[in-house]
Protein backbone atom coordinates (compact mmCIF):
# COMPACT_ATOMS: atom_id res chain seq x y z
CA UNK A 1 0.00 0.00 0.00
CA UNK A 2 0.66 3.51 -0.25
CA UNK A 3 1.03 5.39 3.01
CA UNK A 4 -1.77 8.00 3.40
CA UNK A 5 -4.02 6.21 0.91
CA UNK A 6 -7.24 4.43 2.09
CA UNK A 7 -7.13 1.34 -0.40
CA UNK A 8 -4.53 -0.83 -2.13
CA UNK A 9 -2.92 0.55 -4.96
CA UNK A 10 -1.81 -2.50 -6.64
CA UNK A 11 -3.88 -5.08 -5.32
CA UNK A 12 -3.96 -7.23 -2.27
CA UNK A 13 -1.82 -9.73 -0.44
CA UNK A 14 -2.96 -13.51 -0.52
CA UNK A 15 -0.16 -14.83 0.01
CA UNK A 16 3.87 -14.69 0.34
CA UNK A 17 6.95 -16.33 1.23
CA UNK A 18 10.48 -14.09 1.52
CA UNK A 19 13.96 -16.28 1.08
CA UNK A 20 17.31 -14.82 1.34
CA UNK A 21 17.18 -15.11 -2.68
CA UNK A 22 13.86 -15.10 -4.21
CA UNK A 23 10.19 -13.63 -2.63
CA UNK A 24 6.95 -15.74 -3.88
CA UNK A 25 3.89 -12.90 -3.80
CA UNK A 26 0.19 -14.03 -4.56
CA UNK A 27 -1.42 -10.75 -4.92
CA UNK A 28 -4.97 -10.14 -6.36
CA UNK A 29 -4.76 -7.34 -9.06
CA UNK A 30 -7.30 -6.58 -11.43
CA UNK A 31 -4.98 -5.19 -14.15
CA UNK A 32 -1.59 -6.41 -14.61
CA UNK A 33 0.33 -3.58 -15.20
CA UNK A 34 -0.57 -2.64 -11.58
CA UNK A 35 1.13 -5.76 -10.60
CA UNK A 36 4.29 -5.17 -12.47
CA UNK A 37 4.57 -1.90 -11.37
CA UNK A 38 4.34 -2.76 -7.55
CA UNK A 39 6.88 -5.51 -8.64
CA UNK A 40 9.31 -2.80 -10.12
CA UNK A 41 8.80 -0.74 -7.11
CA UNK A 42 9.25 -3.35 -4.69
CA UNK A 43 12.58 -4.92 -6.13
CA UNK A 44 13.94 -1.04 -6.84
CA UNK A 45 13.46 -0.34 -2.76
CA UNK A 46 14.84 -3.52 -1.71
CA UNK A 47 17.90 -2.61 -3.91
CA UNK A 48 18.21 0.50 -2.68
CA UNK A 49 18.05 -0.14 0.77
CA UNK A 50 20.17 -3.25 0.49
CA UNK A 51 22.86 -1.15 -1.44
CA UNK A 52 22.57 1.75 1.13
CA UNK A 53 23.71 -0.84 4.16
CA UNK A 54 26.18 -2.68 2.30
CA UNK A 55 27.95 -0.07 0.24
CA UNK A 56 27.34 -1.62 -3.60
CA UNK A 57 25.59 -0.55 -6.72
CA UNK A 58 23.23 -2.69 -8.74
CA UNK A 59 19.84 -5.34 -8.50
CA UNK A 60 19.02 -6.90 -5.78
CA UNK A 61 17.72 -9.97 -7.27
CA UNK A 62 18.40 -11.76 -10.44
CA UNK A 63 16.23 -11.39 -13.12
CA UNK A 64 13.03 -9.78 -13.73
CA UNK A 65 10.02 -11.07 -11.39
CA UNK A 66 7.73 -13.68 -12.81
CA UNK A 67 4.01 -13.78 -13.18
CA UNK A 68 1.43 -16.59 -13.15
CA UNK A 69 -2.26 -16.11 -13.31
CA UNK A 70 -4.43 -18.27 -10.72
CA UNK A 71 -7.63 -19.72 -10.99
CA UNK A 72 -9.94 -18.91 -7.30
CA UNK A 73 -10.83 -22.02 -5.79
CA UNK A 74 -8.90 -25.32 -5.69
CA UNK A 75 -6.12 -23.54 -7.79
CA UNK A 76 -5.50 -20.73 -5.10
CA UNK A 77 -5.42 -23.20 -2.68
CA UNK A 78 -2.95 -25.78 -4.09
CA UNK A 79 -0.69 -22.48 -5.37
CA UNK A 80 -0.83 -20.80 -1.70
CA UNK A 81 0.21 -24.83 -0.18
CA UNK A 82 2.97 -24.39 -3.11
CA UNK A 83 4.47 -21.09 -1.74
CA UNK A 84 4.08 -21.69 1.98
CA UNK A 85 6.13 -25.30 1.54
CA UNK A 86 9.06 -23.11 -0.04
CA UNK A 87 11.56 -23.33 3.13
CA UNK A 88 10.30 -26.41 3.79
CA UNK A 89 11.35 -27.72 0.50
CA UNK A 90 14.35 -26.22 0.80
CA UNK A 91 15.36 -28.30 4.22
CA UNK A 92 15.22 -24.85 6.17
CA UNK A 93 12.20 -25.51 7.95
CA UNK A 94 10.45 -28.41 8.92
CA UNK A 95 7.04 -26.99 9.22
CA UNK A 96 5.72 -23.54 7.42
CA UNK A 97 4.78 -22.24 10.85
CA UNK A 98 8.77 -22.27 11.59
CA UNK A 99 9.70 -19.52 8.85
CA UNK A 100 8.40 -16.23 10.25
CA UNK A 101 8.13 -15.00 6.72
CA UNK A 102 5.80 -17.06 4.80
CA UNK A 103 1.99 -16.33 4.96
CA UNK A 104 1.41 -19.56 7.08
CA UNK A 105 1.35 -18.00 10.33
CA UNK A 106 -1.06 -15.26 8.90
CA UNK A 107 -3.98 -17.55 7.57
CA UNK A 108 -4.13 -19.93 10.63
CA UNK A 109 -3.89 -17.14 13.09
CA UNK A 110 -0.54 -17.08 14.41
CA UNK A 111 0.51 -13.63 13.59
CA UNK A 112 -2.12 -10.85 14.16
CA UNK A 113 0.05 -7.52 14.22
CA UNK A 114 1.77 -6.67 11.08
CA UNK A 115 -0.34 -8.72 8.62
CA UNK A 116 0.77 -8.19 4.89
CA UNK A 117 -2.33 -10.43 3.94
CA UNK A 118 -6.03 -9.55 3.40
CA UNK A 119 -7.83 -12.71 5.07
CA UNK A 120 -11.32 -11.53 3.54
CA UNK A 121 -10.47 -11.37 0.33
CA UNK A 122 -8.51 -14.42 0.58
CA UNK A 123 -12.16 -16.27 1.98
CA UNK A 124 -13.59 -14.94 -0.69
CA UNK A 125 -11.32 -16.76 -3.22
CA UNK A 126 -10.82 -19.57 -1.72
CA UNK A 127 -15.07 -19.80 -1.00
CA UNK A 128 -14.88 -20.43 2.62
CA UNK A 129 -17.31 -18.97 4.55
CA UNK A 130 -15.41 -17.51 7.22
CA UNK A 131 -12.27 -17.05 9.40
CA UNK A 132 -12.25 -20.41 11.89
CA UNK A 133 -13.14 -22.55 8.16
CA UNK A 134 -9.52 -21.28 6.41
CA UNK A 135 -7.45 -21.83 9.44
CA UNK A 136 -8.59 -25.34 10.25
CA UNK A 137 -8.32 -26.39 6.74
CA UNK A 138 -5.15 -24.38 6.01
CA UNK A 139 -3.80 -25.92 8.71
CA UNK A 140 -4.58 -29.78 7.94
CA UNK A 141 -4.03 -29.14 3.86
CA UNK A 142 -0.14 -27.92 5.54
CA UNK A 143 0.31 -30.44 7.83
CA UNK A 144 -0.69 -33.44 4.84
CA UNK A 145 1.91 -31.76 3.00
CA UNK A 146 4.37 -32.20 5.93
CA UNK A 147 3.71 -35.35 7.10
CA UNK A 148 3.18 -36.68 3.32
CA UNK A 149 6.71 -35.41 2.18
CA UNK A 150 4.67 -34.14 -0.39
CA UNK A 151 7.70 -31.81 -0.91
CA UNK A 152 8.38 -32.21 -5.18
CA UNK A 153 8.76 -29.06 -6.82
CA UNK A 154 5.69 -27.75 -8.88
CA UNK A 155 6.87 -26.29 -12.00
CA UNK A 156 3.44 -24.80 -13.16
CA UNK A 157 3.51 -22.24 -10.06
CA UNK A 158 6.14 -21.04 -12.06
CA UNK A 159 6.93 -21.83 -15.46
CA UNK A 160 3.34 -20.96 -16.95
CA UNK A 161 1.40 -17.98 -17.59
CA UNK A 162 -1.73 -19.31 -15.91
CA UNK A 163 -3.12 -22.06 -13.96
CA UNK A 164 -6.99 -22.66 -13.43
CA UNK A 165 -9.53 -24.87 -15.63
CA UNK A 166 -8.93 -24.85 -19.48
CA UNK A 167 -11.87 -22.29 -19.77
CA UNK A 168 -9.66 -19.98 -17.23
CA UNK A 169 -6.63 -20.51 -18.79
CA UNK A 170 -8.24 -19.85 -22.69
CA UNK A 171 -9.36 -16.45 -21.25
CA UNK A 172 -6.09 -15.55 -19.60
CA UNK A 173 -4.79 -16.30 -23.40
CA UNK A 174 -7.35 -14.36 -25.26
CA UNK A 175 -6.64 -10.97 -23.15
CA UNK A 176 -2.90 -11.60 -23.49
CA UNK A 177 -3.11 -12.15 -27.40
CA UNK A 178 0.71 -12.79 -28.56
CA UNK A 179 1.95 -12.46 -24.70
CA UNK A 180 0.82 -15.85 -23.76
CA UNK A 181 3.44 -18.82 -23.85
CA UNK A 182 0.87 -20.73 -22.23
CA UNK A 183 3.65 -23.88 -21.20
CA UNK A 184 1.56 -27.22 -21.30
CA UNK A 185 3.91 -29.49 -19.81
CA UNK A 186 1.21 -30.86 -17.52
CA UNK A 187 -2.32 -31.16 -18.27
CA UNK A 188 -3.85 -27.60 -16.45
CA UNK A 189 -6.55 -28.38 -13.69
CA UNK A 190 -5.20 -32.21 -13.25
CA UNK A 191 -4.17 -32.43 -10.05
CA UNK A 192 -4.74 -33.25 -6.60
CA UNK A 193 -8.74 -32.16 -5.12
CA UNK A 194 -8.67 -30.07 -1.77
CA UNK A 195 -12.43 -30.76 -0.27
């Protein structure tokens, strides 16, 4: 956000997970340039204030930021497990609720000052009906995950340019025109069901 303004610029927070090298975001934007704008801004004020501390020039991170379109519903929810695994994939963490900055500890409660996420609009794309609903399942979707080593990398979270039901994924396509490399390595909306 914006300080001094009332509502989100860009869009909101659903979801994130910050590494020493790479930061997943699931925001909800309704036009992309907003989104890769807030991306520009945020990787030019991490670079500045990293360079400011350390005494260098240059980019903070490698590489321009990457952007994947998500379905609401099962896809959210399988993309948000995806993102909140990340340290736990990478043998940092046995448990999300271990890495204070992933959103894990925001959706089942853990964290209540200094929330980055917007829980309501999160319900509302993930169709739960309220608060005590997306912890409890958040929390036993996680801990399957964990206990399951279900720990394999899913390259579709980041390798395409949208994930959702071939109907979602069409229209992504059609508003993107020649933008789309649409990657179909893996049959989109195959995949594990979250009831």
């Amino acid at each position: 956000m914006v300080a001094g303004r009332d509502e989100p610029t860009w869009g909101v927070g659903l979801g994130q997970c910050i590494t020493s090298n790479h930061v997943h975001l699931v925001v909800s934007g309704e036009q992309q340039q907003k989104v890769s704008s807030m991306m520009q801004l945020a990787a030019g004020c991490t670079a500045s204030e990293y360079n400011v501390r350390k005494g260098r020039k240059g980019a903070f991170w490698e590489g321009r930021y990457g952007c994947t379109m998500i379905e609401s519903g099962e896809h959210l929810w399988r993309c948000l497990l995806y993102v909140d695994m990340n340290m736990v994939r990478a043998g940092v963490a046995g448990h999300p609720r271990e890495w204070e900055w992933c959103g894990y500890r925001e959706v089942v409660g853990l964290r209540e000052r200094y929330r980055v996420l917007d829980r309501q609009k999160l319900m509302e794309d993930l169709r739960v009906a309220g608060a005590d609903e997306l912890r409890e399942r958040y929390r036993a979707l996680i801990d399957s995950r964990v206990s399951g080593h279900r720990l394999a990398r899913e390259p579709q979270w980041t390798e395409s340019v949208a994930v959702g039901s071939e109907s979602f994924v069409e229209e992504v396509a059609e508003k993107l025109g020649r933008r789309a490399r649409i990657k179909l390595g893996r049959p989109i909306g195959v995949g594990p069901r979250y009831k």
